[in-house]
Protein backbone atom coordinates (compact mmCIF):
# COMPACT_ATOMS: atom_id res chain seq x y z
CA UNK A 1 107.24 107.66 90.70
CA UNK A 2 106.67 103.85 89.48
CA UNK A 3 109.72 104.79 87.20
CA UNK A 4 111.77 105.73 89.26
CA UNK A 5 111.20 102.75 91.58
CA UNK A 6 111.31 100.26 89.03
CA UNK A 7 115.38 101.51 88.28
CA UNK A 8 115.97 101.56 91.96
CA UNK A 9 114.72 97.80 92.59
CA UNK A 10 116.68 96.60 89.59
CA UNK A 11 119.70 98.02 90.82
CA UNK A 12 119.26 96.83 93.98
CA UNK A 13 118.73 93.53 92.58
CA UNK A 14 121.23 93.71 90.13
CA UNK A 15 124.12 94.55 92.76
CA UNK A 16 122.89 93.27 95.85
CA UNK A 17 122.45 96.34 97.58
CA UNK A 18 121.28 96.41 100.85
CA UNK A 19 119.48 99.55 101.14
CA UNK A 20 119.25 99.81 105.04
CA UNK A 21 122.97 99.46 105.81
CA UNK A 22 123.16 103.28 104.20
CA UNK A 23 120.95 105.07 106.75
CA UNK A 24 121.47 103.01 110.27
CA UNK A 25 124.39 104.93 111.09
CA UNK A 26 122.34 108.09 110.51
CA UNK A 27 119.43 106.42 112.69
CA UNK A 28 121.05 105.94 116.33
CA UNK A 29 117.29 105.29 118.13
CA UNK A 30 116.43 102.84 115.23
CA UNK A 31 113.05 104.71 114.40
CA UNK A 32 112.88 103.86 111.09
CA UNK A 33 113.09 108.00 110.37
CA UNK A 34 116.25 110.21 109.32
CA UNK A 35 116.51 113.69 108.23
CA UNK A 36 115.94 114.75 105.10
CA UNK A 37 119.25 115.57 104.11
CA UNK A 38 120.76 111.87 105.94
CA UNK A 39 118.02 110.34 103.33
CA UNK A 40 119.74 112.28 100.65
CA UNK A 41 122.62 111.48 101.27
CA UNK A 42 121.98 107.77 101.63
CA UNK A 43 119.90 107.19 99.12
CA UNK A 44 123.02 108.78 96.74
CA UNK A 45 124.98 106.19 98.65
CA UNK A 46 123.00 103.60 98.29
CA UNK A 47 121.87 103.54 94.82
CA UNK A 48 122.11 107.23 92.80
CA UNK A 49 124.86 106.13 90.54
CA UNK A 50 123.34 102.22 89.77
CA UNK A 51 119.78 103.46 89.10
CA UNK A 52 120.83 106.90 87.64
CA UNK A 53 118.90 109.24 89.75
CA UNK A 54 118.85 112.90 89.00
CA UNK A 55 118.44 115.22 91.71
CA UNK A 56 114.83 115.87 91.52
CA UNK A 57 114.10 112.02 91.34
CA UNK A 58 115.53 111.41 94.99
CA UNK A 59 113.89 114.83 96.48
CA UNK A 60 110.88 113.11 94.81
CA UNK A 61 111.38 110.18 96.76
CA UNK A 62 112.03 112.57 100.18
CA UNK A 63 108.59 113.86 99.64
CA UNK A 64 107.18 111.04 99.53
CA UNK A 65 108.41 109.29 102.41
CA UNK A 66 108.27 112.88 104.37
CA UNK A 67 106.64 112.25 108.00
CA UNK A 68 104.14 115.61 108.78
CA UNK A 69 107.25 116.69 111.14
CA UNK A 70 109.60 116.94 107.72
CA UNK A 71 111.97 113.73 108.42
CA UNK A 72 111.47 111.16 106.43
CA UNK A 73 110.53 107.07 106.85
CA UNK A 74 113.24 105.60 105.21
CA UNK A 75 112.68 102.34 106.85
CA UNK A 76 109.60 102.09 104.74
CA UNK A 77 111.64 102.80 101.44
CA UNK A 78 114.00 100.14 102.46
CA UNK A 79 111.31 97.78 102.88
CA UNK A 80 109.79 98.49 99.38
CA UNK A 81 113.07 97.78 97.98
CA UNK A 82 113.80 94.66 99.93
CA UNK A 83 110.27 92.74 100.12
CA UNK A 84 109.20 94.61 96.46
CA UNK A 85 106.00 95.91 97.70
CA UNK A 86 104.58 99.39 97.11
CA UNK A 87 103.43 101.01 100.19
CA UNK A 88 99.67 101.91 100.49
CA UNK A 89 100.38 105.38 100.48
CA UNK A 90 102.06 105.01 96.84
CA UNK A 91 98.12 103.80 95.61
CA UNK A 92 96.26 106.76 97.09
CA UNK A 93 98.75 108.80 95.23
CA UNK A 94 97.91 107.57 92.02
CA UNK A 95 93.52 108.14 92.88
């Protein structure tokens, strides 16, 4: 996961992406949570070409932000890549 990470923050640093503009249209309420396939989707958007993510690395990336109901937090993803922390949940991963 780290990896795949590290190439999304550079290209969002290298082209100024702003992660969050590609899933507010999908997020009317402005929970912070989209669908799986609206995270897909903007996540491909957003960054899939510039950081060179396969398939499997962005339904990596939807399981790991999946909520226990099956959307997913993408607010949290977009603050990773914006502030450049890991979220806490990334560290209990690793134990």
């Amino acid at each position: 996961m780290q990896q795949i990470f590290d190439r999304i923050r550079i290209a969002v640093f290298k082209y100024g992406i702003r992660t969050p503009e590609f899933f507010k249209d999908h997020d009317r309420l402005r929970s912070g949570i989209v669908t799986e396939n609206q995270f897909l989707c903007g996540l491909s958007l957003a960054v899939g070409k510039e950081a060179q993510l396969s398939r499997h690395d962005m339904q990596k990336l939807a399981n790991f932000y999946k909520t226990s109901d099956g959307r997913v937090q993408y607010k949290e993803f977009c603050d990773m890549m914006e502030n450049g922390r890991l979220p806490t949940s990334f560290y209990s991963e690793l134990n």
